[in-house]
C-alpha atoms as a PDB file:
ATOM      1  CA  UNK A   1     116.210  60.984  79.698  1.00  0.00           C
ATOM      2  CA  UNK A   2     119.693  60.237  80.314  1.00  0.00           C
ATOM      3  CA  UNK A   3     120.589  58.648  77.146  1.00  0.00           C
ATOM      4  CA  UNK A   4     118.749  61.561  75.061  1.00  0.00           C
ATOM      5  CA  UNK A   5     121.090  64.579  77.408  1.00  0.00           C
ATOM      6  CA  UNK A   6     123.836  62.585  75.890  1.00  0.00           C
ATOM      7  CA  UNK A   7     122.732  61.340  72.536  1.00  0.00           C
ATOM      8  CA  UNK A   8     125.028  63.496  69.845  1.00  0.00           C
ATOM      9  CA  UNK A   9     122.445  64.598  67.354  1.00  0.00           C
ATOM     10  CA  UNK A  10     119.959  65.675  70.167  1.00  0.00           C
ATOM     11  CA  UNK A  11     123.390  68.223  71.203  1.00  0.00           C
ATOM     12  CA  UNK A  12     123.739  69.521  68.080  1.00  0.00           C
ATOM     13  CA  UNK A  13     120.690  69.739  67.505  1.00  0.00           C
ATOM     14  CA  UNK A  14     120.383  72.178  70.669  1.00  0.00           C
ATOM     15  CA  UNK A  15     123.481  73.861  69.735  1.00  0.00           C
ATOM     16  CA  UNK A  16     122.086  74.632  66.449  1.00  0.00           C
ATOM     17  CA  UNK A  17     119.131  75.954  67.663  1.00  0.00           C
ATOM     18  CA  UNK A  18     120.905  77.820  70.146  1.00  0.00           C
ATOM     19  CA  UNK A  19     122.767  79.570  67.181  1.00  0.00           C
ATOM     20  CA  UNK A  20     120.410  80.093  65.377  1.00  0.00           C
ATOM     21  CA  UNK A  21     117.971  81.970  67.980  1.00  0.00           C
ATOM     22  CA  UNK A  22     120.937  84.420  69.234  1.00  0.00           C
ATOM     23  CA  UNK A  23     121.680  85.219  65.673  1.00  0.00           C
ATOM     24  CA  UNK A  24     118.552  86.515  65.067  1.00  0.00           C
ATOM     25  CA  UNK A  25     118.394  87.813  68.016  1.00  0.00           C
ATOM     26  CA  UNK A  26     121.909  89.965  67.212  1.00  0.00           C
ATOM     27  CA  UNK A  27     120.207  90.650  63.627  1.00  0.00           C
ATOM     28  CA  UNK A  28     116.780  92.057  65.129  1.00  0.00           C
ATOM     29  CA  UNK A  29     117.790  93.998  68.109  1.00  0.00           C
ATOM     30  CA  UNK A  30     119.442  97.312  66.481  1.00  0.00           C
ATOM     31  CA  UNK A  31     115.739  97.353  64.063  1.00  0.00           C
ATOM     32  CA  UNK A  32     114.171  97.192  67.444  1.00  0.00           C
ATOM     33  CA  UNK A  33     116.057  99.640  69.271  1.00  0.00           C
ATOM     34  CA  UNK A  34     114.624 102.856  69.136  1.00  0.00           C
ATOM     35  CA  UNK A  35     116.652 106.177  68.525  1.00  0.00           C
ATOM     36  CA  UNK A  36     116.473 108.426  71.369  1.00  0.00           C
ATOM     37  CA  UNK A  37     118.103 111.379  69.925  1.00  0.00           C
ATOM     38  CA  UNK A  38     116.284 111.079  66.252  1.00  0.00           C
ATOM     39  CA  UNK A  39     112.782 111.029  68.440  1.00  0.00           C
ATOM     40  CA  UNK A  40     113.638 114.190  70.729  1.00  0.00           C
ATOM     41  CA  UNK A  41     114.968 116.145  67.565  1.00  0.00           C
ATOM     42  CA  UNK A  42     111.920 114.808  65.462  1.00  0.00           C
ATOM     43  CA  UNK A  43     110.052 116.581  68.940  1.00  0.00           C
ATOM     44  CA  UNK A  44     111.827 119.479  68.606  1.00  0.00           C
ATOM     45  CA  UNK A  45     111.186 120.174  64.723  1.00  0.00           C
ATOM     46  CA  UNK A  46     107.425 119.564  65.822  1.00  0.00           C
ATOM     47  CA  UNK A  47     107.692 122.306  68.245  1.00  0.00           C
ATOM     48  CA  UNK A  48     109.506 124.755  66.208  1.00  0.00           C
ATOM     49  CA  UNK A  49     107.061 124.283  63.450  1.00  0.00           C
ATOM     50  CA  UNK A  50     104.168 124.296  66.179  1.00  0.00           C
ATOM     51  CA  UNK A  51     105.652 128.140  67.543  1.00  0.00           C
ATOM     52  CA  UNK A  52     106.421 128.922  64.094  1.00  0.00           C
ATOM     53  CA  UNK A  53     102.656 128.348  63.200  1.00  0.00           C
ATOM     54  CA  UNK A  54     101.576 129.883  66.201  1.00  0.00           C
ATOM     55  CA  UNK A  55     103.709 133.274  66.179  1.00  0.00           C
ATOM     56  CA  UNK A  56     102.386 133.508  61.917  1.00  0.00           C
ATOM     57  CA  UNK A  57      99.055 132.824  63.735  1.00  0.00           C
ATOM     58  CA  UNK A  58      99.592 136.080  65.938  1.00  0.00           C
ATOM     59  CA  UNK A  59     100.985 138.228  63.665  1.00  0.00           C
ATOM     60  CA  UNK A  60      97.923 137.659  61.096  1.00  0.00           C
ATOM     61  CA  UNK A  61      95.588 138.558  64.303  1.00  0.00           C
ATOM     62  CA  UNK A  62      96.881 141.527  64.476  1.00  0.00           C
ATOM     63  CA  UNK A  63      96.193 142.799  61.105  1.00  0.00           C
ATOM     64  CA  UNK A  64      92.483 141.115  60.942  1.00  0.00           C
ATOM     65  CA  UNK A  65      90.762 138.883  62.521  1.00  0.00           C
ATOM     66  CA  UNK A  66      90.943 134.760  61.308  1.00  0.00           C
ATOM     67  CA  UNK A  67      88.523 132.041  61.597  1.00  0.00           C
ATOM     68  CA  UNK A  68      89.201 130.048  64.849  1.00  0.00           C
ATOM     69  CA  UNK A  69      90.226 126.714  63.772  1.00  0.00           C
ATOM     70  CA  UNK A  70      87.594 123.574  64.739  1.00  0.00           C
ATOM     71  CA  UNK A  71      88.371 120.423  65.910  1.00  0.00           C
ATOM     72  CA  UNK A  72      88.541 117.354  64.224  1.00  0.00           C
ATOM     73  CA  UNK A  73      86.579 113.792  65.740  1.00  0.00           C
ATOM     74  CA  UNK A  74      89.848 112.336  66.621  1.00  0.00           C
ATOM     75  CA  UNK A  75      90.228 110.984  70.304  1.00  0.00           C
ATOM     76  CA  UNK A  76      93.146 113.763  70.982  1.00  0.00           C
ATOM     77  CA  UNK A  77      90.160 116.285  69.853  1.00  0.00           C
ATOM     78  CA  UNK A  78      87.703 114.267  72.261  1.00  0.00           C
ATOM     79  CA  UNK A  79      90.257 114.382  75.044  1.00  0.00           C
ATOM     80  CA  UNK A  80      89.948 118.326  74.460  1.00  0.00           C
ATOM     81  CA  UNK A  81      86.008 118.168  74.476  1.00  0.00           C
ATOM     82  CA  UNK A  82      85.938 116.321  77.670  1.00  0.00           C
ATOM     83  CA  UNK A  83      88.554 118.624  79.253  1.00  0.00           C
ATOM     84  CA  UNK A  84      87.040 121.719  77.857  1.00  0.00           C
ATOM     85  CA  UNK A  85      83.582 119.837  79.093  1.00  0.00           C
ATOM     86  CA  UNK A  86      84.597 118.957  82.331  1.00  0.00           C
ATOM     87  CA  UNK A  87      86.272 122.159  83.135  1.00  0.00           C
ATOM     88  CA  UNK A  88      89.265 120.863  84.322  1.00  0.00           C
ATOM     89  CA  UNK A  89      92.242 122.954  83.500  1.00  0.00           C
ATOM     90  CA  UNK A  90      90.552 124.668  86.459  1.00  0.00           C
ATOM     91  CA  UNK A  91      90.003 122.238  89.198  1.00  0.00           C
ATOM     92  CA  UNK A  92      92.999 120.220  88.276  1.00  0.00           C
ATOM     93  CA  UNK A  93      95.816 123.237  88.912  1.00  0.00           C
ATOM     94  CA  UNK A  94      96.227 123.351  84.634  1.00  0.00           C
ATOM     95  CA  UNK A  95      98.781 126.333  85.529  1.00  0.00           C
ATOM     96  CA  UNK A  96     100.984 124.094  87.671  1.00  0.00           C
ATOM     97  CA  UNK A  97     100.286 120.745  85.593  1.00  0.00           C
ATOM     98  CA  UNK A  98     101.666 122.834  82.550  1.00  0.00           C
ATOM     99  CA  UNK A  99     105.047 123.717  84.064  1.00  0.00           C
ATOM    100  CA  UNK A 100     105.703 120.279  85.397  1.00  0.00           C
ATOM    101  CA  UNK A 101     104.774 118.711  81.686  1.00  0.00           C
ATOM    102  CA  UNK A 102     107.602 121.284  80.356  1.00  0.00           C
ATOM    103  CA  UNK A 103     109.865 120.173  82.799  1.00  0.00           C
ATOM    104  CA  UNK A 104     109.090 116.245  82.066  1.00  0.00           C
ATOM    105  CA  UNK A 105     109.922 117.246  78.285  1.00  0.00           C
ATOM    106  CA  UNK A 106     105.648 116.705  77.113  1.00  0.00           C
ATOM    107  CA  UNK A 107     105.267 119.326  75.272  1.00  0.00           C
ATOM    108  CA  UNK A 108     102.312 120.440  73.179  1.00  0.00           C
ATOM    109  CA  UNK A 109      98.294 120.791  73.700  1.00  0.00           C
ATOM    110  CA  UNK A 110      98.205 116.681  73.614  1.00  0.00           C
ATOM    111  CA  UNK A 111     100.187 116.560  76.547  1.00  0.00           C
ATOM    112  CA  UNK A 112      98.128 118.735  78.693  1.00  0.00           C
ATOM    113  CA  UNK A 113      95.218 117.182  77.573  1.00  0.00           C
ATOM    114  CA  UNK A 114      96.144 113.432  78.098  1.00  0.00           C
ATOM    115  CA  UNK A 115      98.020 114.337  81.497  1.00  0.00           C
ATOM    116  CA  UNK A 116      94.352 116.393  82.565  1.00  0.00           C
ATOM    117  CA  UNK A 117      92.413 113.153  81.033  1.00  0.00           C
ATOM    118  CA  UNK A 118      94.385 110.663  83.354  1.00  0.00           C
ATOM    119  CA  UNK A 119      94.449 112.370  86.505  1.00  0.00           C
ATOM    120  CA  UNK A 120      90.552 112.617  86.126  1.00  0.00           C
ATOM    121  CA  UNK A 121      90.467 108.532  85.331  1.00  0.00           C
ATOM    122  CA  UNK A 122      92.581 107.112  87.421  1.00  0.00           C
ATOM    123  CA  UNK A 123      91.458 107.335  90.868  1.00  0.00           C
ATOM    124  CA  UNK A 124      87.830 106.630  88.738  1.00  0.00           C
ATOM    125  CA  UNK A 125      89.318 103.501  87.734  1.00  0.00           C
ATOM    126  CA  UNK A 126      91.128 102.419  90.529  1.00  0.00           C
ATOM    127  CA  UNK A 127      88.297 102.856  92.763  1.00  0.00           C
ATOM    128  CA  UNK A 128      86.360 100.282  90.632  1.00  0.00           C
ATOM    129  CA  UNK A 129      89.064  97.912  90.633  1.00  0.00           C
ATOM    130  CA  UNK A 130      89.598  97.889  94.376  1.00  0.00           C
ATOM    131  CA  UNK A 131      85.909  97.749  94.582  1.00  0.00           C
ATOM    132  CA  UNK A 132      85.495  95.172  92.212  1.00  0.00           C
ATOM    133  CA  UNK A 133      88.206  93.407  93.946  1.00  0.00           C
ATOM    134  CA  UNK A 134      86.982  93.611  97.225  1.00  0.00           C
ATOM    135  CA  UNK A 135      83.962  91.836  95.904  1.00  0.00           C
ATOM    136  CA  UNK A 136      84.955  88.642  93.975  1.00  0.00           C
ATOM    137  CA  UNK A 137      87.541  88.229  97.403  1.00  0.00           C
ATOM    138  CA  UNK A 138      84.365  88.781 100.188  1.00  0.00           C
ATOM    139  CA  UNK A 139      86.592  91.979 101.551  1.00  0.00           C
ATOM    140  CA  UNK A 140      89.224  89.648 103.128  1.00  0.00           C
ATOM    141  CA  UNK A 141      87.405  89.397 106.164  1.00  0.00           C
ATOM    142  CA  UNK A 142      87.913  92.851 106.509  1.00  0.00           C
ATOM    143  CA  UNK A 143      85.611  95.178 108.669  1.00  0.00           C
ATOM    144  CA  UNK A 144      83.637  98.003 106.843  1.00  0.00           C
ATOM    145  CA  UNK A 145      85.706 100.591 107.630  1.00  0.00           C
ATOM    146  CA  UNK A 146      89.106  98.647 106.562  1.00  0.00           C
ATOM    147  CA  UNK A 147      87.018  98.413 102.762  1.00  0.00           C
ATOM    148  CA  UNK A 148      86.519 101.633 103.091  1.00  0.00           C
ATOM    149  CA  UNK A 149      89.807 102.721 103.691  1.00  0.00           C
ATOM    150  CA  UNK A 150      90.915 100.507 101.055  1.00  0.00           C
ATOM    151  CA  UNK A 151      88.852 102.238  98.416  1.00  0.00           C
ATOM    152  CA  UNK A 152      90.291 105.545  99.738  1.00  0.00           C
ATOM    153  CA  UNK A 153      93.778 104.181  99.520  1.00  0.00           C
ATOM    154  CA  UNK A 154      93.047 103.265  95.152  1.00  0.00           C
ATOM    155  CA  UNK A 155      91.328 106.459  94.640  1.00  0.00           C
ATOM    156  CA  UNK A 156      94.157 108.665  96.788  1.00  0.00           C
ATOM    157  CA  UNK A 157      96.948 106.416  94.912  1.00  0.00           C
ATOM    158  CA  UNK A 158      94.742 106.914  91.253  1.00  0.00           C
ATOM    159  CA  UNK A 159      95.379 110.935  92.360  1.00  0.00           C
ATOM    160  CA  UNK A 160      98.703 111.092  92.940  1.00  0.00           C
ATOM    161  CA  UNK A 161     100.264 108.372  89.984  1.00  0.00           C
ATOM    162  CA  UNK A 162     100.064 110.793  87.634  1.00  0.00           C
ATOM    163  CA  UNK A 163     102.149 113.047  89.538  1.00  0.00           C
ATOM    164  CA  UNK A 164     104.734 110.678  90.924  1.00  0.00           C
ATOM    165  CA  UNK A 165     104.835 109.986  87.362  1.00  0.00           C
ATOM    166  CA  UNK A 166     105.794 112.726  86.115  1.00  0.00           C
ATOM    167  CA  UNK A 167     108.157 113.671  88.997  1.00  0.00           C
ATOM    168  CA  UNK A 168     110.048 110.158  88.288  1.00  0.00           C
ATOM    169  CA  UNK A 169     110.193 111.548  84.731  1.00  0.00           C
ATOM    170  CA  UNK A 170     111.810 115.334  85.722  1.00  0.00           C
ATOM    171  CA  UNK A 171     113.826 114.060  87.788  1.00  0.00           C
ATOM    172  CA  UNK A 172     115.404 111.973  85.477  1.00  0.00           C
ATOM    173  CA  UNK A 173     115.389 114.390  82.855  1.00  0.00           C
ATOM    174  CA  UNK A 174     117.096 117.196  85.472  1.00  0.00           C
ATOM    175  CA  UNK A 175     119.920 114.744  86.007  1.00  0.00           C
ATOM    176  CA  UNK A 176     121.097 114.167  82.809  1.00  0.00           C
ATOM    177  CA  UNK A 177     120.886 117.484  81.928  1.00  0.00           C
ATOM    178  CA  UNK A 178     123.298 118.416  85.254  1.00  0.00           C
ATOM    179  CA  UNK A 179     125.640 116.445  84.060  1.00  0.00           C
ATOM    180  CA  UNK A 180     126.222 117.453  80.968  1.00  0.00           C
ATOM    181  CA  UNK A 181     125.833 121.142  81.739  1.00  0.00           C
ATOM    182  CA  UNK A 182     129.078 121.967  82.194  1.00  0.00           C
ATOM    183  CA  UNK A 183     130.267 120.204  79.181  1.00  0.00           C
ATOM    184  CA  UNK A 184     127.595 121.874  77.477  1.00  0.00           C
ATOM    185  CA  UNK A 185     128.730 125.404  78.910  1.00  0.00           C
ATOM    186  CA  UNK A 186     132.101 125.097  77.866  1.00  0.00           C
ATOM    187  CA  UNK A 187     131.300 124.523  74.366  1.00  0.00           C
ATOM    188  CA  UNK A 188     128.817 127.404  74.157  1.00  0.00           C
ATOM    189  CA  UNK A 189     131.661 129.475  76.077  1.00  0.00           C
ATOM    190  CA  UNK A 190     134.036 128.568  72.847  1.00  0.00           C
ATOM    191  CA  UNK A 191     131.483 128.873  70.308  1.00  0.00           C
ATOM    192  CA  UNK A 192     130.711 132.467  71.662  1.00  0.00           C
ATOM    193  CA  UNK A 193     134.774 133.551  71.628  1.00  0.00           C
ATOM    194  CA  UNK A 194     135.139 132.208  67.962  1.00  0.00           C
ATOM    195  CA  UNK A 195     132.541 134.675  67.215  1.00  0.00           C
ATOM    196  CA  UNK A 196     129.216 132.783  66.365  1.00  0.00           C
ATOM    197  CA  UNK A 197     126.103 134.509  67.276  1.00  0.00           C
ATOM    198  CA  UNK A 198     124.412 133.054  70.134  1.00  0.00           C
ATOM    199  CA  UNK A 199     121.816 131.419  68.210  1.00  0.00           C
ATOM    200  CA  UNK A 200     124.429 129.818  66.025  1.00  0.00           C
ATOM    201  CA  UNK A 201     126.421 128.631  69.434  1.00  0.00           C
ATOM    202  CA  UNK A 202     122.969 127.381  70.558  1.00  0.00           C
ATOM    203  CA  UNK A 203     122.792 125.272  67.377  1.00  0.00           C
ATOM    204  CA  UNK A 204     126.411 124.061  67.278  1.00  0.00           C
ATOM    205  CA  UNK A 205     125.977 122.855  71.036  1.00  0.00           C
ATOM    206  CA  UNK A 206     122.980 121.487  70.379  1.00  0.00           C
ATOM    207  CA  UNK A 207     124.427 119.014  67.754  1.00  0.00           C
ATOM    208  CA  UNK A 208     127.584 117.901  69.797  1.00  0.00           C
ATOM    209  CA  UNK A 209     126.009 117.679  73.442  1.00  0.00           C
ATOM    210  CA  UNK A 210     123.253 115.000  72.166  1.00  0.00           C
ATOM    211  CA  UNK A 211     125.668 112.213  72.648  1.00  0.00           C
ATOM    212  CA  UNK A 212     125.989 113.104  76.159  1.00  0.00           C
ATOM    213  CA  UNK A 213     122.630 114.134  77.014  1.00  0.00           C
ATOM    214  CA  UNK A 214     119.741 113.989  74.756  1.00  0.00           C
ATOM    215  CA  UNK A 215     117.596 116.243  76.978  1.00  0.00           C
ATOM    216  CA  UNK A 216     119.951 118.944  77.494  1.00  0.00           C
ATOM    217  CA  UNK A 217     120.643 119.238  73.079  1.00  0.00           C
ATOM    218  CA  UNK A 218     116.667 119.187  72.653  1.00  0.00           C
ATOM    219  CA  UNK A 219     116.320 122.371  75.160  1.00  0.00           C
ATOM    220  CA  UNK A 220     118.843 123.777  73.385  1.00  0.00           C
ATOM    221  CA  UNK A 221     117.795 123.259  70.002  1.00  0.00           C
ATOM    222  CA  UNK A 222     114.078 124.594  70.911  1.00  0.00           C
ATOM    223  CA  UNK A 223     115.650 127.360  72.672  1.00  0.00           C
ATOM    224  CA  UNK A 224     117.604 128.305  68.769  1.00  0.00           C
ATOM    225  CA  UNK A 225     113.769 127.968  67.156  1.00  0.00           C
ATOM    226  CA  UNK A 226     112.235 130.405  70.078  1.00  0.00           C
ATOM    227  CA  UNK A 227     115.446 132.719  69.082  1.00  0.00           C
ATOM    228  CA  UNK A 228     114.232 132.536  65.294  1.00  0.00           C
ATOM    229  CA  UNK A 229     110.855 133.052  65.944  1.00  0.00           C
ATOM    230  CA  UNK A 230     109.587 134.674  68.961  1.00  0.00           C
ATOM    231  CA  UNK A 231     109.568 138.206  69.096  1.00  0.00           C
ATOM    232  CA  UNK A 232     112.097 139.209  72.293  1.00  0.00           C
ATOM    233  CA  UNK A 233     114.742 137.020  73.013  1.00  0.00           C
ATOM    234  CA  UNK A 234     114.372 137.621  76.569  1.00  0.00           C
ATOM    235  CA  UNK A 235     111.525 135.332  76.291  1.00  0.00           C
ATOM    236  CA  UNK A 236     113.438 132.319  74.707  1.00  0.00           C
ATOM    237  CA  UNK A 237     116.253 132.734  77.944  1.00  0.00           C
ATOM    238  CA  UNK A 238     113.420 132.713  80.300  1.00  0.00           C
ATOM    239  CA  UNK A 239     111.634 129.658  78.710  1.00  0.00           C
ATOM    240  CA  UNK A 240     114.403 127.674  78.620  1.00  0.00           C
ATOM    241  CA  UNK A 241     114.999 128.682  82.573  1.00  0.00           C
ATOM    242  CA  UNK A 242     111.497 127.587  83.374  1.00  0.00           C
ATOM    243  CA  UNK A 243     111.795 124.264  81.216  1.00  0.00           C
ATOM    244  CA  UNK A 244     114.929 122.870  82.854  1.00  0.00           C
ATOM    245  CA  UNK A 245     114.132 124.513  86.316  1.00  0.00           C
ATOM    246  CA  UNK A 246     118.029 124.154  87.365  1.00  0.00           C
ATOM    247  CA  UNK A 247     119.854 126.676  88.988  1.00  0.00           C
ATOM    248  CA  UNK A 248     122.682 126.758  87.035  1.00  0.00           C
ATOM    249  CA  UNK A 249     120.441 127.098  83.746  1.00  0.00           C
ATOM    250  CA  UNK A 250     118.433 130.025  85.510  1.00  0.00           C
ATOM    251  CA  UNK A 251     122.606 131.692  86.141  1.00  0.00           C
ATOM    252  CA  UNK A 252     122.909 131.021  82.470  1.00  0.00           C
ATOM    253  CA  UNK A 253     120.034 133.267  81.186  1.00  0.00           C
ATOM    254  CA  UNK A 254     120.106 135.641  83.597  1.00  0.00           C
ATOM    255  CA  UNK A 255     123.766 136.501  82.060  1.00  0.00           C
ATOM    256  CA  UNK A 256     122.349 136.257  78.967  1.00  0.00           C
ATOM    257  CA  UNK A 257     119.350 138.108  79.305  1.00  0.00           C
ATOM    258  CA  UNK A 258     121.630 140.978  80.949  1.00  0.00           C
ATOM    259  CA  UNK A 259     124.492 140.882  77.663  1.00  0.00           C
ATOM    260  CA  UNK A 260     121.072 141.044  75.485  1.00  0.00           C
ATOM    261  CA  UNK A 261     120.121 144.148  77.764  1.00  0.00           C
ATOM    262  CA  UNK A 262     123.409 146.504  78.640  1.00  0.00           C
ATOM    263  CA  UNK A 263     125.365 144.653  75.604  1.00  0.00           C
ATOM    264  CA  UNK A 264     127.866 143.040  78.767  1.00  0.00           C
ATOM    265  CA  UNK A 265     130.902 141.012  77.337  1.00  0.00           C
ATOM    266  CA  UNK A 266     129.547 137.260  77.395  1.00  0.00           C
ATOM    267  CA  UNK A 267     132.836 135.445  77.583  1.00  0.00           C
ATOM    268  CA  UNK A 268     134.371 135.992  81.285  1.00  0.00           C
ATOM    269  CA  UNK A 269     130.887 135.485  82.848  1.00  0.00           C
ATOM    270  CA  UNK A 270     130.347 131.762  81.033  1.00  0.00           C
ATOM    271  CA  UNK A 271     134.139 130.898  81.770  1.00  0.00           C
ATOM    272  CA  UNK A 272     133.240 131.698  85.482  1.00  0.00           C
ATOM    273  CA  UNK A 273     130.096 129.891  85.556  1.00  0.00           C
ATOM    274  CA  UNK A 274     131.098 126.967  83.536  1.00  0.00           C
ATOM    275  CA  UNK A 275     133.944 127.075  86.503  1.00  0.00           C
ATOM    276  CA  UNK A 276     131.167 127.053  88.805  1.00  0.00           C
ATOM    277  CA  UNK A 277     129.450 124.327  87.544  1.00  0.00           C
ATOM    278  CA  UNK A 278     131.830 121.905  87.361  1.00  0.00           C
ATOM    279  CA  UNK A 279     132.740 123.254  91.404  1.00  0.00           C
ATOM    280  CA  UNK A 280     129.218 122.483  92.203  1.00  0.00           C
ATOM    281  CA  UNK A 281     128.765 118.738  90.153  1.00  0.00           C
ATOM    282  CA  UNK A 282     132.415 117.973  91.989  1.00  0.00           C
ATOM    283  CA  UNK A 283     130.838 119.126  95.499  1.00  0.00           C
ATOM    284  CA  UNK A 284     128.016 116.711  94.852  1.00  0.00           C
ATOM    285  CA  UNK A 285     130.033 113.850  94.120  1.00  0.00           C
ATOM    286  CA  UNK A 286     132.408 113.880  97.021  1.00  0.00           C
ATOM    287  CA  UNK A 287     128.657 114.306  99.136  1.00  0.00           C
ATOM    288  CA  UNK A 288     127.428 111.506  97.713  1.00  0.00           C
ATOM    289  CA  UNK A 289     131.325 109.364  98.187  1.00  0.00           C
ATOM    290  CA  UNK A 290     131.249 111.326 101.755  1.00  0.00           C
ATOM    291  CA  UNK A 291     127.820 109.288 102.257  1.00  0.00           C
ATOM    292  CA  UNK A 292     129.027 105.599 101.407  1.00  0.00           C
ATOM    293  CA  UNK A 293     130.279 104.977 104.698  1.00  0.00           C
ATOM    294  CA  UNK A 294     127.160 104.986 107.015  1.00  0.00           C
ATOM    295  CA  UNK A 295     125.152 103.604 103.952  1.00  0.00           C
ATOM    296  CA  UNK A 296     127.318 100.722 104.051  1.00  0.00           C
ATOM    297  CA  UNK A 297     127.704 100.026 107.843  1.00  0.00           C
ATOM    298  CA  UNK A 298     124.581  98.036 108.099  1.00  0.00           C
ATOM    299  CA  UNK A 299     124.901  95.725 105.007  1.00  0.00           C
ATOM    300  CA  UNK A 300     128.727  95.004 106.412  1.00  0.00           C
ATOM    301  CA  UNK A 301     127.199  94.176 109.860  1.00  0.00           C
ATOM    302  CA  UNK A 302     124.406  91.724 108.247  1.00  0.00           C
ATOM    303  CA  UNK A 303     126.946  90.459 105.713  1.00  0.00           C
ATOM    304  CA  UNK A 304     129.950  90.441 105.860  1.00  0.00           C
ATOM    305  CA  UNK A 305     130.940  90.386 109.904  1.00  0.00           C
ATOM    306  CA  UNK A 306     129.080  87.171 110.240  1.00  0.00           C
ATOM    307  CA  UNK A 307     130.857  85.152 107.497  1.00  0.00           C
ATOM    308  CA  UNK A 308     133.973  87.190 109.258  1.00  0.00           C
ATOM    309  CA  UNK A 309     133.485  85.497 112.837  1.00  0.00           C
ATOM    310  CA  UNK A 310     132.543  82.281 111.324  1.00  0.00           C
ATOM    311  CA  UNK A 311     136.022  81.798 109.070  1.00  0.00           C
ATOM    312  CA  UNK A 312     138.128  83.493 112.816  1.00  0.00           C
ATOM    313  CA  UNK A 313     136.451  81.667 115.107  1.00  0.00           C
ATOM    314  CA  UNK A 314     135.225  77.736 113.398  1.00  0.00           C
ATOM    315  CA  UNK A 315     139.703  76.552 113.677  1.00  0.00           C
ATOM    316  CA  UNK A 316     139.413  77.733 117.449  1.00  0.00           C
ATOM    317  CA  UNK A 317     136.342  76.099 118.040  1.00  0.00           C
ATOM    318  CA  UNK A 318     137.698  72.584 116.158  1.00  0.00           C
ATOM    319  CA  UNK A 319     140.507  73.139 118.521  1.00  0.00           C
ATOM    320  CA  UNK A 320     138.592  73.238 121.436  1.00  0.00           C
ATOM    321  CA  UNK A 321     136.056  70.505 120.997  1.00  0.00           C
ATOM    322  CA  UNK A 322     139.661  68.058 119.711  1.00  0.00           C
ATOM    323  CA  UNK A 323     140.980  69.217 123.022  1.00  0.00           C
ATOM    324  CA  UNK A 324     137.749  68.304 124.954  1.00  0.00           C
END
């Protein structure tokens, strides 16, 4: 084994290969690498066609009445059937389900349907596998009741993964967007004193704040299609309120939404809350530097104070057992 480590050829033939593997590794990995920003923009032209379709939709109601579209066999239009069948937009809290979808960024019917779909199979599912499980093992030499509690355990954890899920995912989402709010302010604030429309400034943002947060330039951008297409633009401020669900967004269209109103000067109110904003994501981060301290007490007491006493005190102690 020796001799073949240090046999030339079998080197270069390992450096070769070496080579070769991380250059088509560097080759294939910006094919693989999926565009956030095209896919959330690619979301958002699905939407604004979807409300486009939808307000046309309304509009034709009201002058007579249309065929109700049917649905296709597809398994989105079977997910419907079983929700539809199953009734459980109403035993599932649909109302709630829908605003924390919006929030996540899963948008559309499909959404709805798959997140209903899931929260009605998984604790299904994981009660089987726990049961199933619990079988092939013999119950681990647990009691009855400990089984039983274990199947309770899958089918409460099957209830809530969905949730946690989609709590992960808002969460996530709401931070990037707070971040780049203020950012995102400022150039709306400039775009509005150059003398764009606000559906124009909505656009322009849109376009330059993607680099900084995808999330935040697809709520804008499907905030500039509700402006185009739904019928108040009250409506649009309060949608995209209820979509991001910060506070400083819910400031934002309430000034908005009050300049639409009374016809209120826009500029010194989004200077003063862009101020604000940047006040508030300041605040957070000197809380958060404020908390390092007793966060790191413990790990320096574990760590580091041990290695500490052991470089002070191991000369003393050679010193003492020489003397001795």
């Amino acid at each position: 084994m020796l001799d073949t480590l240090t046999n030339p050829s079998f080197i270069a033939s390992v450096l070769t290969a070496i080579a070769v593997s991380a250059t088509v590794i560097t080759l294939g990995l910006p094919l693989l690498e999926r565009n956030e920003m095209r896919d959330k923009m690619n979301a958002v032209a699905l939407e604004r066609d979807r409300i486009r379709a939808r307000e046309r939709e309304r509009l034709n109601q009201q002058q007579k009445a249309g065929p109700k579209p049917t649905l296709r066999s597809s398994p989105g239009a079977r997910a419907k059937q079983i929700v539809d069948k199953f009734n459980l937009q109403k035993w599932l809290s649909s109302e709630t389900a829908s605003e924390k979808l919006l929030r996540a960024g899963l948008r559309g019917p499909k959404a709805e349907t798959t997140f209903l779909v899931a929260r009605l199979f998984a604790p299904i599912g994981l009660i089987l596998f726990a049961i199933f499980y619990l079988l092939i093992n013999k119950g681990f030499g647990l009691p009855v009741g400990g089984q039983i509690g274990a199947v309770i355990a899958a089918a409460y954890l099957g209830i809530k993964a969905p949730e946690i899920y989609l709590s992960n995912l808002t969460s996530k989402r709401q931070a990037s967007m707070r971040r780049a709010f203020p950012d995102a302010l400022d150039l709306l604030l400039i775009c509005v004193e150059s003398g764009m429309s606000i559906e124009h400034a909505f656009r322009k943002v849109s376009t330059e704040i993607g680099t900084a947060s995808v999330p935040m330039a697809e709520e804008l951008a499907l905030t500039t299609a509700e402006l185009s297409y739904l019928p108040e633009r009250r409506q649009a401020y309060e949608n995209l309120a209820k979509r991001t669900g910060l506070d400083n967004v819910k400031s934002v269209t309430t000034v908005l939404i009050q300049a639409e109103r009374y016809g209120t000067p826009l500029g010194q109110a989004l200077r003063v809350l862009a101020q604000e904003s940047r006040d508030q994501r300041m605040t957070a981060a000197e809380k958060k530097a404020a908390a390092l301290p007793p966060k790191l007490t413990v790990p320096m007491i574990v760590f580091f104070m041990p290695a500490l006493f052991i470089v002070i005190l191991t000369p003393a102690l050679i010193q003492i057992f020489k003397w001795k």
